[in-house]
PDB file of N, CA and C in Angstrom:
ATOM      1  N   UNK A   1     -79.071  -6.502 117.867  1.00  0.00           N
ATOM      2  CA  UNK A   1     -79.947  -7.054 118.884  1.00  0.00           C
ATOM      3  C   UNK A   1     -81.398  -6.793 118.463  1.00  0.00           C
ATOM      4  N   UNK A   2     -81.991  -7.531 118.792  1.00  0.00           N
ATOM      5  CA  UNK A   2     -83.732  -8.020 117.736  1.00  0.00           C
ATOM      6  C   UNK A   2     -84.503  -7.198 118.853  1.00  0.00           C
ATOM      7  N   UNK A   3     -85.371  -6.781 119.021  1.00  0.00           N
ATOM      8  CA  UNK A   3     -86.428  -6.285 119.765  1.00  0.00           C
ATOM      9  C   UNK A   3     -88.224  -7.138 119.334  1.00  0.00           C
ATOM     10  N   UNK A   4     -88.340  -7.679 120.380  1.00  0.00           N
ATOM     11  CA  UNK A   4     -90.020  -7.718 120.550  1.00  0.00           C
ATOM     12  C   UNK A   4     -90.730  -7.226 121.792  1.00  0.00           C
ATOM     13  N   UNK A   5     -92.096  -7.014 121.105  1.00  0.00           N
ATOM     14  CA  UNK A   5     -93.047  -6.424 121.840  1.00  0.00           C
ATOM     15  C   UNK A   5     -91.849  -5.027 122.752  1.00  0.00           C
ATOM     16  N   UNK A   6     -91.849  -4.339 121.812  1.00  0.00           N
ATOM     17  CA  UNK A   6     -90.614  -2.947 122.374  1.00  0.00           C
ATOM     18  C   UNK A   6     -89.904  -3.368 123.553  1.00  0.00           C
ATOM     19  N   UNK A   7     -89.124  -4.630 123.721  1.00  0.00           N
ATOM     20  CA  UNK A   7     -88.380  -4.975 124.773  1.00  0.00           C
ATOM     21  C   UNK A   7     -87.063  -5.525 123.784  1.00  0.00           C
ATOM     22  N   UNK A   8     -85.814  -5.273 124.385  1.00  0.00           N
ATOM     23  CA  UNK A   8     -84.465  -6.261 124.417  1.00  0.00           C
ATOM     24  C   UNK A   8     -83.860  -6.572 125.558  1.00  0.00           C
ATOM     25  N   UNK A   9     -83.003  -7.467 125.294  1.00  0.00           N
ATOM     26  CA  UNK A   9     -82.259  -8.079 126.057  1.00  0.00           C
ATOM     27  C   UNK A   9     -81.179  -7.257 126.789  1.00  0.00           C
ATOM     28  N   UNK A  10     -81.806  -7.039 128.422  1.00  0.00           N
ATOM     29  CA  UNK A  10     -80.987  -6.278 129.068  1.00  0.00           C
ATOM     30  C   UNK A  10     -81.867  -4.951 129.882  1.00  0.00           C
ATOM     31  N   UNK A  11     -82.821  -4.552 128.885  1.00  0.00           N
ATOM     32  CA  UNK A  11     -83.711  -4.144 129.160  1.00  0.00           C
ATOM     33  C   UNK A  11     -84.390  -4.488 131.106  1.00  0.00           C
ATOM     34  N   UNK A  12     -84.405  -3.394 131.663  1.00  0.00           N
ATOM     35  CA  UNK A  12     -85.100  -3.647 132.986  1.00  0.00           C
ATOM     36  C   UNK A  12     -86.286  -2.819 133.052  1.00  0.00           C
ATOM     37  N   UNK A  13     -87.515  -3.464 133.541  1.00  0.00           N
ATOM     38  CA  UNK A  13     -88.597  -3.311 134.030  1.00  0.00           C
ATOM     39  C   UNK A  13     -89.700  -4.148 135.293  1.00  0.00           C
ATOM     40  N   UNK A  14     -90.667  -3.054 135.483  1.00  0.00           N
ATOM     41  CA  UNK A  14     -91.345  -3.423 136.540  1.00  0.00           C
ATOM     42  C   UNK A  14     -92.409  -4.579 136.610  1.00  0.00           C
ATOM     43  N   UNK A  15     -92.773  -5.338 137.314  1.00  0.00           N
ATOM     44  CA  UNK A  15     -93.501  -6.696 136.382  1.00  0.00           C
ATOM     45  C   UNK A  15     -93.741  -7.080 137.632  1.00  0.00           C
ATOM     46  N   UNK A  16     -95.448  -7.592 137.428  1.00  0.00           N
ATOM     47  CA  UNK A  16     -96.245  -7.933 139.108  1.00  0.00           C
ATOM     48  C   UNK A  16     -96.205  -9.896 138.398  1.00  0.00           C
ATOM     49  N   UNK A  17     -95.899 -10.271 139.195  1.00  0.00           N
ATOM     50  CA  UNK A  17     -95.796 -12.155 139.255  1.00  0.00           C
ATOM     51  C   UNK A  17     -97.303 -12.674 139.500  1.00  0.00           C
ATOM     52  N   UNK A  18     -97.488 -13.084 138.709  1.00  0.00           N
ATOM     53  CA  UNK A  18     -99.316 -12.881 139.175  1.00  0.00           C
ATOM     54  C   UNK A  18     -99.397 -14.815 139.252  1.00  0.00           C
ATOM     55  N   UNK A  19     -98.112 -15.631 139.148  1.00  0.00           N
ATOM     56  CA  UNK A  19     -98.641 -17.348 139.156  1.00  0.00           C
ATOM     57  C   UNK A  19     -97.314 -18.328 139.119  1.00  0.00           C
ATOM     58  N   UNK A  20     -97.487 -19.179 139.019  1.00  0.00           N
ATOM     59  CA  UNK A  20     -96.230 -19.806 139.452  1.00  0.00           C
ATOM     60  C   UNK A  20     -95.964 -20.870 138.078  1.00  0.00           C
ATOM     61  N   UNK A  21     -95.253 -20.865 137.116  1.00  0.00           N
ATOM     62  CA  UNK A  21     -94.847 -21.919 136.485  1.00  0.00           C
ATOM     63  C   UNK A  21     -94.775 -23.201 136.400  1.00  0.00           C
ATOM     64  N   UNK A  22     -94.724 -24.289 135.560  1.00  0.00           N
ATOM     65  CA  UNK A  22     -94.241 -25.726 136.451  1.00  0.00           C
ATOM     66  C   UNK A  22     -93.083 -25.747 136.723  1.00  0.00           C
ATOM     67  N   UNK A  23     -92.415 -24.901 136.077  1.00  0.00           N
ATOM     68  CA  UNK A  23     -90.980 -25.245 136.870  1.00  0.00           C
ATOM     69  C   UNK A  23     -90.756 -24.369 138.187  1.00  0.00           C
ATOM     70  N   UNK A  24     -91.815 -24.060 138.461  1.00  0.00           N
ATOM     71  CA  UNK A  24     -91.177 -23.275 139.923  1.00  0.00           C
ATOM     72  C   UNK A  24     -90.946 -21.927 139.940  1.00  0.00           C
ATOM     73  N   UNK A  25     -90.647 -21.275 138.344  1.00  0.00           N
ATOM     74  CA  UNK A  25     -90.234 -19.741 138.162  1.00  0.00           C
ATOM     75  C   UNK A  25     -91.670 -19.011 138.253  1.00  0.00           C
ATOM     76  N   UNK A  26     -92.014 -17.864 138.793  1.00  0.00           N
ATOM     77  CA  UNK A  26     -92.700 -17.124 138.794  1.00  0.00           C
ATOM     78  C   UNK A  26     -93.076 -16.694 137.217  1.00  0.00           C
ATOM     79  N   UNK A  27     -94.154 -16.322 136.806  1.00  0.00           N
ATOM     80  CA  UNK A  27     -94.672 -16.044 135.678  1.00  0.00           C
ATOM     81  C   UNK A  27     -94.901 -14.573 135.723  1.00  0.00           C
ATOM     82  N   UNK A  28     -95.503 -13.622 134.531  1.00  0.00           N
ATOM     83  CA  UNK A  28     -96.136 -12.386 134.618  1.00  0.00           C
ATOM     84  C   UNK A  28     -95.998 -11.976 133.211  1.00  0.00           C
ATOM     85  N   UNK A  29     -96.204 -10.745 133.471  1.00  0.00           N
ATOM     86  CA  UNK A  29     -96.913 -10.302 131.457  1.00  0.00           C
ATOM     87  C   UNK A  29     -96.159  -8.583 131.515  1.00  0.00           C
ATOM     88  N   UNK A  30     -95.526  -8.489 130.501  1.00  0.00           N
ATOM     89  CA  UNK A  30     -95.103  -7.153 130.047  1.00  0.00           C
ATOM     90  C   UNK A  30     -94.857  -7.131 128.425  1.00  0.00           C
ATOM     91  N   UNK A  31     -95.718  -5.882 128.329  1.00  0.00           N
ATOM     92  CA  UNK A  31     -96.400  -5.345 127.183  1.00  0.00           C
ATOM     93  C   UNK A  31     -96.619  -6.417 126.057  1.00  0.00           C
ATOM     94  N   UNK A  32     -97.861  -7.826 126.995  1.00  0.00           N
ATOM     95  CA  UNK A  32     -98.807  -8.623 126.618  1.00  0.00           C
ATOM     96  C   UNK A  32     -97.584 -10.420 126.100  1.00  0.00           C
ATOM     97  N   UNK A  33     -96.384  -9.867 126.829  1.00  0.00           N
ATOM     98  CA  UNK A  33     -95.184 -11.195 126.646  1.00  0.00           C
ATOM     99  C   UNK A  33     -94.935 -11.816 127.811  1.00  0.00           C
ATOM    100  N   UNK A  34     -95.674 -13.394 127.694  1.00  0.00           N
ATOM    101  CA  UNK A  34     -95.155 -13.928 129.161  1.00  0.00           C
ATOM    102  C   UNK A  34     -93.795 -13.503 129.308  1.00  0.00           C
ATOM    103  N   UNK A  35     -93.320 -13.702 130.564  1.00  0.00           N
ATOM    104  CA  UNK A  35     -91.935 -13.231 131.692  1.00  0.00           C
ATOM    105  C   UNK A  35     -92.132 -14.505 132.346  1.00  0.00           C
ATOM    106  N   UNK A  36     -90.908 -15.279 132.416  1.00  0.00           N
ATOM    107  CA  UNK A  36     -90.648 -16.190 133.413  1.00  0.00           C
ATOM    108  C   UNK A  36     -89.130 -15.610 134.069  1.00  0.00           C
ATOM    109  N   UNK A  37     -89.905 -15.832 135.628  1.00  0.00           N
ATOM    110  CA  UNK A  37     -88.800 -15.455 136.633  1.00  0.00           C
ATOM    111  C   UNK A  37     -88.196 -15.868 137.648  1.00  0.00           C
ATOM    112  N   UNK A  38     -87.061 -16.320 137.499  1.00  0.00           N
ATOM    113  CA  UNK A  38     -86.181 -17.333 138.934  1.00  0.00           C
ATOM    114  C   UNK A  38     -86.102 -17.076 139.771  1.00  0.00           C
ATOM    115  N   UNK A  39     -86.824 -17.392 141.046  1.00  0.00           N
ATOM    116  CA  UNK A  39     -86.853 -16.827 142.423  1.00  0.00           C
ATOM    117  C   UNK A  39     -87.981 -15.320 142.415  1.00  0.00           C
ATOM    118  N   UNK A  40     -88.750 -15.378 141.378  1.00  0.00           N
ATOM    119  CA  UNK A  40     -90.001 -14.869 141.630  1.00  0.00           C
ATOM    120  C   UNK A  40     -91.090 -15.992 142.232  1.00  0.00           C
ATOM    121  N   UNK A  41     -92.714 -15.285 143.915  1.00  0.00           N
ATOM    122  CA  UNK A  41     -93.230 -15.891 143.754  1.00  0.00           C
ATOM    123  C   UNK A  41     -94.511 -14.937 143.923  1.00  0.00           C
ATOM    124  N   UNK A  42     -95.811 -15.170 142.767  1.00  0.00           N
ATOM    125  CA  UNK A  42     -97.019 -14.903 142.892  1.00  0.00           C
ATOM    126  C   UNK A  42     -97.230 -13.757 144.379  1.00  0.00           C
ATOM    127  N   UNK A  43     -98.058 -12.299 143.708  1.00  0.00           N
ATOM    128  CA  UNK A  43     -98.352 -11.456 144.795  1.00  0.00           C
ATOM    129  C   UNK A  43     -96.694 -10.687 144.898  1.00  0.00           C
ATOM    130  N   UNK A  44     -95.630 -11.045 144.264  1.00  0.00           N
ATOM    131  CA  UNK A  44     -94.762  -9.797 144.343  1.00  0.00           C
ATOM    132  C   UNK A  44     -94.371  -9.232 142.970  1.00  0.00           C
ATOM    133  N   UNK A  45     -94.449  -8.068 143.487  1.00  0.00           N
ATOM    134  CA  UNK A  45     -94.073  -6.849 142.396  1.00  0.00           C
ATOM    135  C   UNK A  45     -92.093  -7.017 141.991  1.00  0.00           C
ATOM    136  N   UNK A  46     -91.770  -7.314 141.139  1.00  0.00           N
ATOM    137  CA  UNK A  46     -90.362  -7.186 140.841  1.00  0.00           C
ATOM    138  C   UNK A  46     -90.107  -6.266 140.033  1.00  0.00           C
ATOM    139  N   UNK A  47     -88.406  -5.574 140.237  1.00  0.00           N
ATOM    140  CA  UNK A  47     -87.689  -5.231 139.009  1.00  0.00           C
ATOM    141  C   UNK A  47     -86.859  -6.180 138.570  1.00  0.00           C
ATOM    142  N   UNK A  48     -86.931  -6.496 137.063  1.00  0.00           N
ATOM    143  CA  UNK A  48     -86.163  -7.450 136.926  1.00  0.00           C
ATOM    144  C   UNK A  48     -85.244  -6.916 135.195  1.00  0.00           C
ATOM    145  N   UNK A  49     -84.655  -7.422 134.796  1.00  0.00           N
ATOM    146  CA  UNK A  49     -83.445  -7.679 134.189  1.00  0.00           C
ATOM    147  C   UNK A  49     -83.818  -8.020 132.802  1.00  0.00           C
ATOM    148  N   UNK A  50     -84.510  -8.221 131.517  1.00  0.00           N
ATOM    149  CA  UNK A  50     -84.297  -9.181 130.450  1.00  0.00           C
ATOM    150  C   UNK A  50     -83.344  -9.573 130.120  1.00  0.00           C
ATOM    151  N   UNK A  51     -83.021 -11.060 130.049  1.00  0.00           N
ATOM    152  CA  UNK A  51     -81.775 -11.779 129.454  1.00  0.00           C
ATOM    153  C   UNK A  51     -82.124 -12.758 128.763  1.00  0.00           C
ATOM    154  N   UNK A  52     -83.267 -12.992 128.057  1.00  0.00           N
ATOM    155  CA  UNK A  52     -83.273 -13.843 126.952  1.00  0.00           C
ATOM    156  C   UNK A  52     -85.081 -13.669 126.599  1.00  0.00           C
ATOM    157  N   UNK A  53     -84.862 -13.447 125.452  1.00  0.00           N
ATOM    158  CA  UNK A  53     -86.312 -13.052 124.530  1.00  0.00           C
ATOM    159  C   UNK A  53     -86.465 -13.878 123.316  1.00  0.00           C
ATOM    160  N   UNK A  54     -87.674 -13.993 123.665  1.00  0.00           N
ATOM    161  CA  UNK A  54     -88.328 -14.925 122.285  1.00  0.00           C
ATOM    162  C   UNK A  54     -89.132 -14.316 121.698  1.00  0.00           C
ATOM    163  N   UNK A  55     -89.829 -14.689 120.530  1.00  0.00           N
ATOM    164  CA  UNK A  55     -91.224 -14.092 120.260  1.00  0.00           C
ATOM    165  C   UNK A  55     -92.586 -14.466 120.945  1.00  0.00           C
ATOM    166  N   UNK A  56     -92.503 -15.457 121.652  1.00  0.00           N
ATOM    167  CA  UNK A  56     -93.566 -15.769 122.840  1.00  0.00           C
ATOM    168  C   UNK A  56     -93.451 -15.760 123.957  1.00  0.00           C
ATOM    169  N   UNK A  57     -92.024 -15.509 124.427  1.00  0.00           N
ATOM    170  CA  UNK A  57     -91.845 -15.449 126.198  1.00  0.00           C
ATOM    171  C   UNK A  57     -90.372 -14.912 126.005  1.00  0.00           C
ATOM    172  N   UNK A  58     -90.289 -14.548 127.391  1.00  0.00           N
ATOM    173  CA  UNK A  58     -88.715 -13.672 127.905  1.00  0.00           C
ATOM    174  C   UNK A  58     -88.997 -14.542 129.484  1.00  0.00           C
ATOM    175  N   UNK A  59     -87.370 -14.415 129.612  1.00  0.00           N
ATOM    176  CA  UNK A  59     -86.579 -15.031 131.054  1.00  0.00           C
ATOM    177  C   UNK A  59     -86.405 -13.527 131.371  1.00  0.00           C
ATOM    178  N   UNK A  60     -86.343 -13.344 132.702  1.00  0.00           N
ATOM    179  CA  UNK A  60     -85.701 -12.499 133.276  1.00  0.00           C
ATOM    180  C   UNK A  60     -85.219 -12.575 134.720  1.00  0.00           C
ATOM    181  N   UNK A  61     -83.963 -11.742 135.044  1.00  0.00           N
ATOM    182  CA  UNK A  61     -83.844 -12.185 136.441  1.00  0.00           C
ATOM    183  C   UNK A  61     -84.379 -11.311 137.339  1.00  0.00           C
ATOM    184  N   UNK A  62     -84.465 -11.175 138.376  1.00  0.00           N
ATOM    185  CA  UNK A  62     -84.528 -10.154 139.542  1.00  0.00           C
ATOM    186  C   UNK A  62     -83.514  -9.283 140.119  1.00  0.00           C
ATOM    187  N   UNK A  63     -84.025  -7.989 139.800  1.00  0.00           N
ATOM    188  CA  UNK A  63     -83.267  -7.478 140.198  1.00  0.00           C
ATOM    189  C   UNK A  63     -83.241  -6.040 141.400  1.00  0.00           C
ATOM    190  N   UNK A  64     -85.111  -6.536 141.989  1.00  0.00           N
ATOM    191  CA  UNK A  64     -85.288  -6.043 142.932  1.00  0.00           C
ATOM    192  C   UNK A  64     -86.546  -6.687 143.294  1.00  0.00           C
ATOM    193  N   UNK A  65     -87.340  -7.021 144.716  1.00  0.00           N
ATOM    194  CA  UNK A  65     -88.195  -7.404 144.931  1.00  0.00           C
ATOM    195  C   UNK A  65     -89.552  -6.697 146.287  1.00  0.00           C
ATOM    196  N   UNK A  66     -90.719  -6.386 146.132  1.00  0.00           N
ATOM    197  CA  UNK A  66     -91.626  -6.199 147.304  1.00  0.00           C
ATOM    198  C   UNK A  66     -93.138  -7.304 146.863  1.00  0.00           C
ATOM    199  N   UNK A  67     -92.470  -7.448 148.244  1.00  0.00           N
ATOM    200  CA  UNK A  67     -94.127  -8.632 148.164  1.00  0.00           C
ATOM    201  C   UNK A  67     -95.415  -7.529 148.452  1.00  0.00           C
ATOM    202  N   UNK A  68     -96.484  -7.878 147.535  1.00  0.00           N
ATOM    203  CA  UNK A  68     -97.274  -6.724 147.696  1.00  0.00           C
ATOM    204  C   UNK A  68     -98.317  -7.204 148.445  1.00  0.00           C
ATOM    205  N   UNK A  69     -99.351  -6.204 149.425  1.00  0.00           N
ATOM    206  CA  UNK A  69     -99.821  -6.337 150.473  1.00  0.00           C
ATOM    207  C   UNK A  69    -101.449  -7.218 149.832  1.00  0.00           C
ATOM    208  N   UNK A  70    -101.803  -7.666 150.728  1.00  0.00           N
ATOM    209  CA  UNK A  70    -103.178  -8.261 149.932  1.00  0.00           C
ATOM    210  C   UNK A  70    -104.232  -7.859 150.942  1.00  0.00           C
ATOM    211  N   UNK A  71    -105.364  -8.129 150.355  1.00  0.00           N
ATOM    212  CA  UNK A  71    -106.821  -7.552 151.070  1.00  0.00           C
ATOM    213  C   UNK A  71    -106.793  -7.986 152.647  1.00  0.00           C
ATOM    214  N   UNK A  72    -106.625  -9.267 152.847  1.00  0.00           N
ATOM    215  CA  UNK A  72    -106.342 -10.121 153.835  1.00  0.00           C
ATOM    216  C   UNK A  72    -105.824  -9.360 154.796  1.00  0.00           C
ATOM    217  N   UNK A  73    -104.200  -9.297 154.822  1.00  0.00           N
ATOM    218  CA  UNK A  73    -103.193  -8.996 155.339  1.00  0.00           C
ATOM    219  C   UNK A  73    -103.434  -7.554 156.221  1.00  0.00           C
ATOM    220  N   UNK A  74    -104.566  -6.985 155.387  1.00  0.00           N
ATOM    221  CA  UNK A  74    -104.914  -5.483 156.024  1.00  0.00           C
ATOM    222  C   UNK A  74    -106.284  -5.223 156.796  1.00  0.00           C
ATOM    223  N   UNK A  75    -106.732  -6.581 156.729  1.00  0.00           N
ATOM    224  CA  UNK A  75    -107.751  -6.703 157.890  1.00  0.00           C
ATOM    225  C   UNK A  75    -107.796  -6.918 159.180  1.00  0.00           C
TER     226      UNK A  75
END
């Protein structure tokens, strides 16, 4: 099993969704590798899963979710 950017497949970590894809999957960045994520959306913090890595992007699923609070929300 190949490793980039010190990640493999299977591998779980923490990853903030910071935008939304065109296809609808949530986006985000771990250790500087887009993450596209199914049923991630923008403003939540996930744990998620790696299950497929490239040398320019990784899929991952979810495998825990908190929507995180915004400036707004606490005014």
């Amino acid at each position: 099993m190949s490793t980039f950017h010190g990640l493999r497949e299977g591998d779980e970590a923490e990853l903030e969704i910071t935008q939304m894809a065109r296809d609808g999957r949530g986006l985000g960045r771990l250790n500087g590798l887009l993450v596209f994520v199914s049923g991630a959306s923008p403003g939540e913090k996930v744990m998620v899963r790696i299950v497929k890595l490239g040398v320019r992007h990784a899929e991952a699923e979810v495998i825990n979710s908190q929507r995180m609070a915004t400036a707004s929300a606490s005014a």
